[in-house]
PDB file of N, CA and C in Angstrom:
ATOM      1  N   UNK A   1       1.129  -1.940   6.829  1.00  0.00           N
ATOM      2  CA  UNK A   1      -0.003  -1.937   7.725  1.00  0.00           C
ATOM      3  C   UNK A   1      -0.306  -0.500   8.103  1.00  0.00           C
ATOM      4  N   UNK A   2      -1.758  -0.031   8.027  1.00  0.00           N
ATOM      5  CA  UNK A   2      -2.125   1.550   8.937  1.00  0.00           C
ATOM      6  C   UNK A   2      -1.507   0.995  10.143  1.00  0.00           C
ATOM      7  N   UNK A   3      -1.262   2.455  10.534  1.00  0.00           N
ATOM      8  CA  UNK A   3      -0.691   2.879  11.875  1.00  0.00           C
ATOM      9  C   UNK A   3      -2.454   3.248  12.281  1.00  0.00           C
ATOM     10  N   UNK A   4      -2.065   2.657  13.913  1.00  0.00           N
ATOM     11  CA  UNK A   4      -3.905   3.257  14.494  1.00  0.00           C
ATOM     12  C   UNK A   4      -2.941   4.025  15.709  1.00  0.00           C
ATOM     13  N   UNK A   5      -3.937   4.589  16.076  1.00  0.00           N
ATOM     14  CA  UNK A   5      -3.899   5.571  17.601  1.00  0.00           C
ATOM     15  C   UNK A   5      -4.272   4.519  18.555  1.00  0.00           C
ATOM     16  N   UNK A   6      -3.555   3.934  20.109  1.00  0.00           N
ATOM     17  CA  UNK A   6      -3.494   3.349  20.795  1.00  0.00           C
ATOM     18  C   UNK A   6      -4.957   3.804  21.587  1.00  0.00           C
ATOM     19  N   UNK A   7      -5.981   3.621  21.019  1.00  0.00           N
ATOM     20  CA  UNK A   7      -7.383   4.571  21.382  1.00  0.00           C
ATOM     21  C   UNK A   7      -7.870   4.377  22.834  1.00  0.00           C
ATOM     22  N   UNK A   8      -7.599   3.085  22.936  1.00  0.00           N
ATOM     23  CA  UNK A   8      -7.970   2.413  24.736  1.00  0.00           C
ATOM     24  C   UNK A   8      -7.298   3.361  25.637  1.00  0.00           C
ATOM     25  N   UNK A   9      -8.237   3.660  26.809  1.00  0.00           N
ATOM     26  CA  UNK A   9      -7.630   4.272  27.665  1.00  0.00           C
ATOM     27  C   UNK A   9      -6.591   3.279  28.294  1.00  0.00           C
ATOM     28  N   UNK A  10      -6.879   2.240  28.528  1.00  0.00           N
ATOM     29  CA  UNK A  10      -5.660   1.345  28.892  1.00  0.00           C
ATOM     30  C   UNK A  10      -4.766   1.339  28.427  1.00  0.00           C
ATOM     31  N   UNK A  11      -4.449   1.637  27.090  1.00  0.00           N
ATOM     32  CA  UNK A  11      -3.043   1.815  26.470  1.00  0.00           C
ATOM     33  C   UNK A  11      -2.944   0.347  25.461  1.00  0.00           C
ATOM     34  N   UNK A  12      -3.924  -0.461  25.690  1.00  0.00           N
ATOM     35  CA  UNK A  12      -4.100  -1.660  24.590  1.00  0.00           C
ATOM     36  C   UNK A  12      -4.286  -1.385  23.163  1.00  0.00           C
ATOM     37  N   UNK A  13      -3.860  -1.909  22.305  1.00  0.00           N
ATOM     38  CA  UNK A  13      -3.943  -1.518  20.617  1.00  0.00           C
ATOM     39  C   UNK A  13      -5.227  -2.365  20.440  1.00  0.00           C
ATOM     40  N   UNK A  14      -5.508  -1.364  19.338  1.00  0.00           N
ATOM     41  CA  UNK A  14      -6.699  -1.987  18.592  1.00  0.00           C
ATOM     42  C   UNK A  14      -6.988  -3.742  18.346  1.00  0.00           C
ATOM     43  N   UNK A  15      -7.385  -4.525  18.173  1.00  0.00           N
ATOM     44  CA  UNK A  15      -7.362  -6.131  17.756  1.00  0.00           C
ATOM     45  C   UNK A  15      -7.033  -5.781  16.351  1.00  0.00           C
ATOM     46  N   UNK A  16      -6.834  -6.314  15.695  1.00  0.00           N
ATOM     47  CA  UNK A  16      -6.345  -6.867  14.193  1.00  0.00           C
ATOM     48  C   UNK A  16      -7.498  -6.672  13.113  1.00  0.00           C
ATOM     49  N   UNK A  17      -8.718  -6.872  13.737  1.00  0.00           N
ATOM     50  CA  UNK A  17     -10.014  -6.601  12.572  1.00  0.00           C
ATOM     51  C   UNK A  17     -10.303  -5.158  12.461  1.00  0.00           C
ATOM     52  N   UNK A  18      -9.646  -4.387  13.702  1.00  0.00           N
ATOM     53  CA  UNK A  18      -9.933  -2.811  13.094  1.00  0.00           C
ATOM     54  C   UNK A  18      -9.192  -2.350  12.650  1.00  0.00           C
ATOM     55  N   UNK A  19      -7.907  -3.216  11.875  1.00  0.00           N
ATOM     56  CA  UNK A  19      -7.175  -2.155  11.092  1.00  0.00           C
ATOM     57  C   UNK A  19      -7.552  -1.923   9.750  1.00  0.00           C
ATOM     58  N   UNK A  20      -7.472  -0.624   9.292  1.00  0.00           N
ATOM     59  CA  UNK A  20      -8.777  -0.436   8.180  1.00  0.00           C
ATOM     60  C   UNK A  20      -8.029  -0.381   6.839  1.00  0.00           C
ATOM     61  N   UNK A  21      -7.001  -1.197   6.451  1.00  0.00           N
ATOM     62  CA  UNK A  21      -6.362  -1.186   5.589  1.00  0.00           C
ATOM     63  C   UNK A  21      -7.050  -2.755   4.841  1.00  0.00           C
ATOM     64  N   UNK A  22      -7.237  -3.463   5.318  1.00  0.00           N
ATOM     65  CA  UNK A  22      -7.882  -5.169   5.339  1.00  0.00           C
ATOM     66  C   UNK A  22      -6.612  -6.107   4.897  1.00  0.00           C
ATOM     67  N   UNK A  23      -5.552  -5.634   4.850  1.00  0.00           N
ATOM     68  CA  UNK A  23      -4.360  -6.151   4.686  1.00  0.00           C
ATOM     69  C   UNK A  23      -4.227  -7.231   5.946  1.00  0.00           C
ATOM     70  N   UNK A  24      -4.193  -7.027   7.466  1.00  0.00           N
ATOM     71  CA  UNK A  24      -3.966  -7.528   8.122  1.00  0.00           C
ATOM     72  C   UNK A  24      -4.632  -8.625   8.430  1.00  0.00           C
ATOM     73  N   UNK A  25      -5.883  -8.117   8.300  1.00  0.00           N
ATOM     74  CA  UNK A  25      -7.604  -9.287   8.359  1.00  0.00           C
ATOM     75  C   UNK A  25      -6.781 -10.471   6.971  1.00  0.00           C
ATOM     76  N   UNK A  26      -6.593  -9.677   6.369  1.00  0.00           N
ATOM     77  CA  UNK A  26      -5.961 -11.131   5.156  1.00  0.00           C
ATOM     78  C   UNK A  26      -5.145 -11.839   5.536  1.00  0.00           C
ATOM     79  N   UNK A  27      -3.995 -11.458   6.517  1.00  0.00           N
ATOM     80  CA  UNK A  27      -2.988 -11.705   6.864  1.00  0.00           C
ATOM     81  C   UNK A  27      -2.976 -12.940   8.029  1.00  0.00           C
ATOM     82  N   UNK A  28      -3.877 -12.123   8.808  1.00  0.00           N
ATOM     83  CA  UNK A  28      -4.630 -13.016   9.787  1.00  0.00           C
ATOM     84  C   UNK A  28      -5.316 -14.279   9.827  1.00  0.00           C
ATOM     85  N   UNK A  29      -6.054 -14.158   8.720  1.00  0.00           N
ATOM     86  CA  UNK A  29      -6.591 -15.538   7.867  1.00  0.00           C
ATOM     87  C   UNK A  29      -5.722 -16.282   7.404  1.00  0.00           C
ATOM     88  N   UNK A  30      -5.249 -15.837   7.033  1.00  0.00           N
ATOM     89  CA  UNK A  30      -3.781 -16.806   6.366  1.00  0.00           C
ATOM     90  C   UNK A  30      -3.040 -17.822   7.312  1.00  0.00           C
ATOM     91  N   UNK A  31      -2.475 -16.987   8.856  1.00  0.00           N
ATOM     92  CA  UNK A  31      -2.462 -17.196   9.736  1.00  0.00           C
ATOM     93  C   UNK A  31      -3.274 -18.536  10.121  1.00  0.00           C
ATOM     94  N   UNK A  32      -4.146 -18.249  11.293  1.00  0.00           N
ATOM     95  CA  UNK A  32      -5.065 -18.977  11.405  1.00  0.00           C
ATOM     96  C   UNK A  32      -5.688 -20.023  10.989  1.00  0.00           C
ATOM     97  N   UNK A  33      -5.402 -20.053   9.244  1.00  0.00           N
ATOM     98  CA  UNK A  33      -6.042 -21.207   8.353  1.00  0.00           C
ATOM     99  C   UNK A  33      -4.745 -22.348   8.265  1.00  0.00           C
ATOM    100  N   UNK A  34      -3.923 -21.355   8.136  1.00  0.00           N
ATOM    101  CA  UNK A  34      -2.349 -22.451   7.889  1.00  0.00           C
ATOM    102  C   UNK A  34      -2.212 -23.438   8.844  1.00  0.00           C
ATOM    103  N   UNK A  35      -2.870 -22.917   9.885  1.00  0.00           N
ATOM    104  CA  UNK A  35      -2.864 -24.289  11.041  1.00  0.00           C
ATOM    105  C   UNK A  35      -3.010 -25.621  10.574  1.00  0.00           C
ATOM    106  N   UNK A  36      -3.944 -25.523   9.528  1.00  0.00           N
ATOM    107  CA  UNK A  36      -4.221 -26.667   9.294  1.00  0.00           C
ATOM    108  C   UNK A  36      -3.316 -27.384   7.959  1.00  0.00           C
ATOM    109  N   UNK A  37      -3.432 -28.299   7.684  1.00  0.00           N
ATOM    110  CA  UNK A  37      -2.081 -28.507   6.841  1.00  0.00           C
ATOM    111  C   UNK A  37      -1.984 -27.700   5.785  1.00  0.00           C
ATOM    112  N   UNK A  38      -3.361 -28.321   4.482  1.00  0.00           N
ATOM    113  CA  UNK A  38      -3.450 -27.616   3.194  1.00  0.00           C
ATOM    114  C   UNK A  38      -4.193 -26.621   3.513  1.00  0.00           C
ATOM    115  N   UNK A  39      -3.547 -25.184   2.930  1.00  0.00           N
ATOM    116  CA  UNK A  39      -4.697 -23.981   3.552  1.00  0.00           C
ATOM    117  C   UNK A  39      -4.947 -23.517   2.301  1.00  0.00           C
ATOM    118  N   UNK A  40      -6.367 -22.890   2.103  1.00  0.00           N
ATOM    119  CA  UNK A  40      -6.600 -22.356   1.353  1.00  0.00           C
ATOM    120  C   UNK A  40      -6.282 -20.635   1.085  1.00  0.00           C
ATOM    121  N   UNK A  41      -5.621 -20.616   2.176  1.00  0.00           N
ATOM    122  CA  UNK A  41      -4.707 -19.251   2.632  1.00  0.00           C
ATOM    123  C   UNK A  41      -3.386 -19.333   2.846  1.00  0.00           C
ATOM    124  N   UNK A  42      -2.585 -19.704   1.837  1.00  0.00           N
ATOM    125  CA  UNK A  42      -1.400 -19.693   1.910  1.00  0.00           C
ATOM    126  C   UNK A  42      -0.592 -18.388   2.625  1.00  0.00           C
ATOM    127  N   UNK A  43       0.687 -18.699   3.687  1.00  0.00           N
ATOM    128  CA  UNK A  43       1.073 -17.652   4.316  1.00  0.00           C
ATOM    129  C   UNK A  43       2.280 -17.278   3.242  1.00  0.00           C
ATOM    130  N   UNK A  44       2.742 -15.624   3.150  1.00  0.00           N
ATOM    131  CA  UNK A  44       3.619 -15.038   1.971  1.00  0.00           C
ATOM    132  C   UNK A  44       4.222 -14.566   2.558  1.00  0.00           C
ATOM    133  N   UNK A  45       5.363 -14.409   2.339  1.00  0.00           N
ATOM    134  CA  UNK A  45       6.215 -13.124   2.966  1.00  0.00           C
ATOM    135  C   UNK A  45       5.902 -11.957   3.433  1.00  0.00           C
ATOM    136  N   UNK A  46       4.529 -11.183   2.990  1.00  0.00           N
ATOM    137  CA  UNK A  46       4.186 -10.190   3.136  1.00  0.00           C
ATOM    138  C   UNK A  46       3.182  -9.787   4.331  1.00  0.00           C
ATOM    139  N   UNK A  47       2.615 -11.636   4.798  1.00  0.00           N
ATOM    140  CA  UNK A  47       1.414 -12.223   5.344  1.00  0.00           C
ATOM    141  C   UNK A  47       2.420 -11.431   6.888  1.00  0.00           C
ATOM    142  N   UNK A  48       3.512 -12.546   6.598  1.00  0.00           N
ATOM    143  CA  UNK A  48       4.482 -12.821   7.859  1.00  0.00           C
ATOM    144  C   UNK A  48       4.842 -11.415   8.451  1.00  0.00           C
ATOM    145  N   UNK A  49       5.095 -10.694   7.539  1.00  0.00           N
ATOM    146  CA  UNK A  49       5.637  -9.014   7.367  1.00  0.00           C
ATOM    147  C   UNK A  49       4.663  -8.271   8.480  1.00  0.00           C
ATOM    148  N   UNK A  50       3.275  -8.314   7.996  1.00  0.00           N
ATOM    149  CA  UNK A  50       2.626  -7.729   8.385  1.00  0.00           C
ATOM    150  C   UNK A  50       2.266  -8.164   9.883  1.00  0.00           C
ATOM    151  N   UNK A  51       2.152  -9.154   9.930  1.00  0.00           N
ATOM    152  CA  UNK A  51       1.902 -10.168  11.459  1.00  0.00           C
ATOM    153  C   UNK A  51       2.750  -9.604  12.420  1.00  0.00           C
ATOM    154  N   UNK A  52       4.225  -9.708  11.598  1.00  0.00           N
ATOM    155  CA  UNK A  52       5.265  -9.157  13.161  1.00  0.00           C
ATOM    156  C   UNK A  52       5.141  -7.652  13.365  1.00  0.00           C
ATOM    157  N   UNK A  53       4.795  -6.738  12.424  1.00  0.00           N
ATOM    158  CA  UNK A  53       4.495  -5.578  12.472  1.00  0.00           C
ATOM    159  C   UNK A  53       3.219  -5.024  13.777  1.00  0.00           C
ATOM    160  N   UNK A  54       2.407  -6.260  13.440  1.00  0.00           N
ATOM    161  CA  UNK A  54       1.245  -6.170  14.256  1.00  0.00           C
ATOM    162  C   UNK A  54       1.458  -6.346  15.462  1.00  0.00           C
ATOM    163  N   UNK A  55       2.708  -7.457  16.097  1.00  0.00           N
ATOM    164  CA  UNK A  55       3.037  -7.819  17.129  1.00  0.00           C
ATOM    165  C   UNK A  55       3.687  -6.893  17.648  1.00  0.00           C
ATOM    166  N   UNK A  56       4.341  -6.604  16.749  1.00  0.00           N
ATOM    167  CA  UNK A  56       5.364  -4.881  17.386  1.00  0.00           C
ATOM    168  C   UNK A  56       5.040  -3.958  18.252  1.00  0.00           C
ATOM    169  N   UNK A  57       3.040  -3.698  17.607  1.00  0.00           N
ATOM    170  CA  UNK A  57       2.572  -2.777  18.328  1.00  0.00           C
ATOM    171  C   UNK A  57       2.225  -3.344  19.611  1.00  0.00           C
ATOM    172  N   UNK A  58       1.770  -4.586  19.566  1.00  0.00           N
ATOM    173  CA  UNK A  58       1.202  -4.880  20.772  1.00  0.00           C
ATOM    174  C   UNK A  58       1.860  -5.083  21.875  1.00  0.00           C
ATOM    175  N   UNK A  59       3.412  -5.556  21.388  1.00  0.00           N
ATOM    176  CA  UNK A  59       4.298  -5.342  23.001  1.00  0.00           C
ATOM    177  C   UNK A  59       4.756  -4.069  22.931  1.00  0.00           C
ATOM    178  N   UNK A  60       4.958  -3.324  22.187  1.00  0.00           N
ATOM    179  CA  UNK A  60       5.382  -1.831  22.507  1.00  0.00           C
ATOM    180  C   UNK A  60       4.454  -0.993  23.158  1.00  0.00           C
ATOM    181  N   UNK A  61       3.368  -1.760  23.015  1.00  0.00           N
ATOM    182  CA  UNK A  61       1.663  -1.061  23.374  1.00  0.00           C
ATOM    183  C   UNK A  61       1.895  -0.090  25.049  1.00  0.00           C
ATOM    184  N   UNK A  62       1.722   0.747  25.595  1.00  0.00           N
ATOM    185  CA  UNK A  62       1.702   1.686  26.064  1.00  0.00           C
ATOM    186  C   UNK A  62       1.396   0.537  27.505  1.00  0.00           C
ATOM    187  N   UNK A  63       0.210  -0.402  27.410  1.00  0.00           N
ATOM    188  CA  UNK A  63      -0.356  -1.056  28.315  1.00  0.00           C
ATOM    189  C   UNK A  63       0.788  -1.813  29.028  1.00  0.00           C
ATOM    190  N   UNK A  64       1.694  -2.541  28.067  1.00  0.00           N
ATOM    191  CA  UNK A  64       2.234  -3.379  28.267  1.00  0.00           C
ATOM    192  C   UNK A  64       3.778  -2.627  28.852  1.00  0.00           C
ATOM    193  N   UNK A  65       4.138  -1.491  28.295  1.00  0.00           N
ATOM    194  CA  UNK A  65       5.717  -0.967  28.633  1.00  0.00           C
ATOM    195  C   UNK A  65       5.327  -0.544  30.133  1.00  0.00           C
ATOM    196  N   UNK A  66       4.016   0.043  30.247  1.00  0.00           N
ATOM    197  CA  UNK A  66       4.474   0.556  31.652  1.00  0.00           C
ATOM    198  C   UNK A  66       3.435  -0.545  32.831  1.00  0.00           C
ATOM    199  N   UNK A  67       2.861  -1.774  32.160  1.00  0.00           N
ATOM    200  CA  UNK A  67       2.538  -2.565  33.940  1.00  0.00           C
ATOM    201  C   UNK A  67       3.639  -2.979  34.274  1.00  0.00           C
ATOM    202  N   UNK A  68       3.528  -3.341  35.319  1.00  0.00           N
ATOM    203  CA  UNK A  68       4.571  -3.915  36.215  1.00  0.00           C
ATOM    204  C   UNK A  68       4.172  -5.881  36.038  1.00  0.00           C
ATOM    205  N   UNK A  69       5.413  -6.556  36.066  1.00  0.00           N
ATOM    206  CA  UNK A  69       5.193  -7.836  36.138  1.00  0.00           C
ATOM    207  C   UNK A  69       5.884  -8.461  34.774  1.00  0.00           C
ATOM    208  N   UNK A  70       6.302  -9.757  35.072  1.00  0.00           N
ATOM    209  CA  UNK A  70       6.556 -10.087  33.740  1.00  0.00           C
ATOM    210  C   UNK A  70       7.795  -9.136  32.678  1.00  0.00           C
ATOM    211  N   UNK A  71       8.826  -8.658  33.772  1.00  0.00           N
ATOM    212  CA  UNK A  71       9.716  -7.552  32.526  1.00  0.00           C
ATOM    213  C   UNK A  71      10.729  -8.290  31.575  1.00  0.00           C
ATOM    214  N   UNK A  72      11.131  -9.815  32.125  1.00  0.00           N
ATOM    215  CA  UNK A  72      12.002 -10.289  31.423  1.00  0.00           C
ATOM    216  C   UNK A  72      11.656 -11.118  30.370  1.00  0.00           C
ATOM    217  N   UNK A  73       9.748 -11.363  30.463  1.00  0.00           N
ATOM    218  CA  UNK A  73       9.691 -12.174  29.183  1.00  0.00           C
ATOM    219  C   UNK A  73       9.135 -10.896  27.948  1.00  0.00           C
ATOM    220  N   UNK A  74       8.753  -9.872  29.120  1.00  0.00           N
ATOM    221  CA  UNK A  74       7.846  -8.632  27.924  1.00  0.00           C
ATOM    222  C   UNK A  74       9.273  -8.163  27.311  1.00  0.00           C
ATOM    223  N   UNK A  75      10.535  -7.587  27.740  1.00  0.00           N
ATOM    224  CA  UNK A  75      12.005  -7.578  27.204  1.00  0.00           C
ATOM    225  C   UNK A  75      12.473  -8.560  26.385  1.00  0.00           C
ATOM    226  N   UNK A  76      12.199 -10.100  26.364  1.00  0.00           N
ATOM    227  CA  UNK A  76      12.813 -10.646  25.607  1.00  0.00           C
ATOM    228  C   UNK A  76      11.828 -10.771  24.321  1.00  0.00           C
ATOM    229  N   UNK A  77      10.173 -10.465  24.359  1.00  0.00           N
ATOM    230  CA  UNK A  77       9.438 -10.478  23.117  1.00  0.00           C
ATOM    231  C   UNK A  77       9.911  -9.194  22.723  1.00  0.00           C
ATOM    232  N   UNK A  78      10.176  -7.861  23.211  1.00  0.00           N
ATOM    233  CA  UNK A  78      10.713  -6.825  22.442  1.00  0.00           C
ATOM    234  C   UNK A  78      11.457  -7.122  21.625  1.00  0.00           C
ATOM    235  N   UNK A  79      12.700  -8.419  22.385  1.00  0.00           N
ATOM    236  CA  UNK A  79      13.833  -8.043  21.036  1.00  0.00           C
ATOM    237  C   UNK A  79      13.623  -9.073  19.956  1.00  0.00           C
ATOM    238  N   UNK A  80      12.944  -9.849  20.272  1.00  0.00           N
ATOM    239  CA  UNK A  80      12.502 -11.273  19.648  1.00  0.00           C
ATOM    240  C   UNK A  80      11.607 -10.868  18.259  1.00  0.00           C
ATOM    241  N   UNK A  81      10.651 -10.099  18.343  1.00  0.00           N
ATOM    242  CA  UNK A  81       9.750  -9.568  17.399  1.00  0.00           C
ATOM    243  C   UNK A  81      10.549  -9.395  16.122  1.00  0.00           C
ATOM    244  N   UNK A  82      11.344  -8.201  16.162  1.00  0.00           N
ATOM    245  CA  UNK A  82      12.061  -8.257  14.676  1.00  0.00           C
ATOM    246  C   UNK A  82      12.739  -9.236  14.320  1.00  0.00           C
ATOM    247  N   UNK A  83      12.668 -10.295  14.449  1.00  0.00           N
ATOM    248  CA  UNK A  83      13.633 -11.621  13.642  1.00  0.00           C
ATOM    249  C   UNK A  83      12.261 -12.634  13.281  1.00  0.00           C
ATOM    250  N   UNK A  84      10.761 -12.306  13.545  1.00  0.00           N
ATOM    251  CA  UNK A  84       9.486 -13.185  13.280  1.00  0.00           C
ATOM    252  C   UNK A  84      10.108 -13.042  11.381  1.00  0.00           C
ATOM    253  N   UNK A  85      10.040 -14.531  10.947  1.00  0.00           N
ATOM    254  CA  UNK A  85      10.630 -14.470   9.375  1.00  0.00           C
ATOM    255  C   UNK A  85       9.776 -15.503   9.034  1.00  0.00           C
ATOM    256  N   UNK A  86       9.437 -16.561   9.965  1.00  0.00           N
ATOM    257  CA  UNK A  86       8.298 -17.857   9.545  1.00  0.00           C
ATOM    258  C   UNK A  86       7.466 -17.954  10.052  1.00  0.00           C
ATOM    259  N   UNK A  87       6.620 -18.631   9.736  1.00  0.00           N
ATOM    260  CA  UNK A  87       5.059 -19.321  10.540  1.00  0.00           C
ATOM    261  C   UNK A  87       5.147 -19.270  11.905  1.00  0.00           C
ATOM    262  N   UNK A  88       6.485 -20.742  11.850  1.00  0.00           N
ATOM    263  CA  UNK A  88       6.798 -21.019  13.014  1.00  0.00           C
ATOM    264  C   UNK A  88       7.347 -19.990  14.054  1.00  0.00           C
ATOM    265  N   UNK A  89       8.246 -19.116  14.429  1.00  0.00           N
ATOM    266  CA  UNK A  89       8.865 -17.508  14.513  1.00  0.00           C
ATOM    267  C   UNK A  89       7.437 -17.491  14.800  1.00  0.00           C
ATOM    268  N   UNK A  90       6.182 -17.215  14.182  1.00  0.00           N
ATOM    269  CA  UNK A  90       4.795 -16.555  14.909  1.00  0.00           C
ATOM    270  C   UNK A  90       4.311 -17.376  15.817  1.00  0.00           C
ATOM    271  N   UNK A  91       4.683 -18.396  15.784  1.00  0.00           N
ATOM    272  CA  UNK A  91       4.241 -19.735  16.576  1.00  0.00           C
ATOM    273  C   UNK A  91       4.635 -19.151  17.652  1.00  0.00           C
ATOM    274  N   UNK A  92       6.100 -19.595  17.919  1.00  0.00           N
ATOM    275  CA  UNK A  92       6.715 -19.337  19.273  1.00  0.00           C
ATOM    276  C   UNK A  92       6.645 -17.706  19.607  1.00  0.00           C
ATOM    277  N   UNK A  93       6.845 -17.186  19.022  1.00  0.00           N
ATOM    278  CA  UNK A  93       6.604 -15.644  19.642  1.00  0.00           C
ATOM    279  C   UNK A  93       4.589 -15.790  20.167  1.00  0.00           C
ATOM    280  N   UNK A  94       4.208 -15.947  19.338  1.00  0.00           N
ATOM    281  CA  UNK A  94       2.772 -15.621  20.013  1.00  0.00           C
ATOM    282  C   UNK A  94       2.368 -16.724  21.386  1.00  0.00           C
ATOM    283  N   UNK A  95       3.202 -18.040  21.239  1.00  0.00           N
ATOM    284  CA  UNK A  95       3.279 -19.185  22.601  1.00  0.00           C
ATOM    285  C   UNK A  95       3.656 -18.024  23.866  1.00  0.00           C
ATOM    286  N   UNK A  96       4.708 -17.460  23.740  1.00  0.00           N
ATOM    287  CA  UNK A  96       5.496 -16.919  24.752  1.00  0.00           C
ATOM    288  C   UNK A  96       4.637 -15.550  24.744  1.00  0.00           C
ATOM    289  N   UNK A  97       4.054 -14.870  24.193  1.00  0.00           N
ATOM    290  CA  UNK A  97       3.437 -14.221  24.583  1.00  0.00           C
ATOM    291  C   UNK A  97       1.896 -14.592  25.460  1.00  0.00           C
ATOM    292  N   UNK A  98       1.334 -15.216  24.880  1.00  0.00           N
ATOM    293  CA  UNK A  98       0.341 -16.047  25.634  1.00  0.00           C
ATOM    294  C   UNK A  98       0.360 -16.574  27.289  1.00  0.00           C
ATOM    295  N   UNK A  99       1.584 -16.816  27.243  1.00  0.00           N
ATOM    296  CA  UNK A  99       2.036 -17.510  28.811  1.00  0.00           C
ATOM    297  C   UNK A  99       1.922 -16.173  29.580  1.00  0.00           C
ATOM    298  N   UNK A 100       2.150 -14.896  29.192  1.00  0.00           N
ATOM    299  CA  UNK A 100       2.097 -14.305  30.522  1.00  0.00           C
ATOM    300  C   UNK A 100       0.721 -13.095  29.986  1.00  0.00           C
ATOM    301  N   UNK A 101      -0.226 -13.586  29.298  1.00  0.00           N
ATOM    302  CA  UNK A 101      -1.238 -12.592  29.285  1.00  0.00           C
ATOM    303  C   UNK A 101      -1.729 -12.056  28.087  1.00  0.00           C
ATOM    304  N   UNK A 102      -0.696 -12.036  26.901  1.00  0.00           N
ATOM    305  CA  UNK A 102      -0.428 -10.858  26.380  1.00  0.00           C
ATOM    306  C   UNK A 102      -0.883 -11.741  25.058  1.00  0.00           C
ATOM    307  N   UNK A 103      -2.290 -11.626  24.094  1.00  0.00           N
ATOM    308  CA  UNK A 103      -2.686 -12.171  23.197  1.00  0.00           C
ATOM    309  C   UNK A 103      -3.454 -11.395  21.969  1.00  0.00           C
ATOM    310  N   UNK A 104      -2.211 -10.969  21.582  1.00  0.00           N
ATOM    311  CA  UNK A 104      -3.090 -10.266  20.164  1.00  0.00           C
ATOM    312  C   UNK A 104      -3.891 -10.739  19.242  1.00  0.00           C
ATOM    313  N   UNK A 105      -4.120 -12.172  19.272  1.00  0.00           N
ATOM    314  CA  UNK A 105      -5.008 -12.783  18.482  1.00  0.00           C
ATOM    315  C   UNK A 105      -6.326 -12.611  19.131  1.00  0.00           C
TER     316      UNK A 105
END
């Protein structure tokens, strides 16, 4: 995945459609479509790869290390992120991120 510059003055990362590689936008689709049973976007190892990569930035995101609130679930998606290996792994990591705000989709 490009690396972007955290450009928001808030310290929020870019959304997923401006990363200008289109790797992720693929990735994303894949994502998203798999919801449904038969996808015409099958998710790959590489899909998954890139997804937790993406998630990486967004709790490491500048916005998120320094508000206040929420430190023990934003700490436990820190360590949680590198073990995203399935669908599901994006499921529950992006559930638990959702509950307290935090939605990179």
């Amino acid at each position: 995945m490009t690396e972007y510059n955290f450009a928001f003055p808030s310290g929020i990362p870019h959304y997923w459609m401006y990363e200008t590689s289109g790797k992720l936008k693929v990735a994303i689709h894949a994502y998203l479509n798999h919801m449904g049973s038969k996808s015409a976007f099958p998710m790959s190892d590489d899909h998954i790869a890139l997804i937790r990569e993406y998630f990486r930035q967004w709790i490491f995101a500048p916005a998120y290390m320094s508000a206040e609130g929420f430190e023990a679930e934003k700490a436990a998606l820190r360590e949680s992120v590198g073990a995203i290996a399935t669908v599901r792994d994006i499921d529950r990591w992006l559930d638990r991120a959702n509950q307290i705000g935090i939605d990179p989709l």
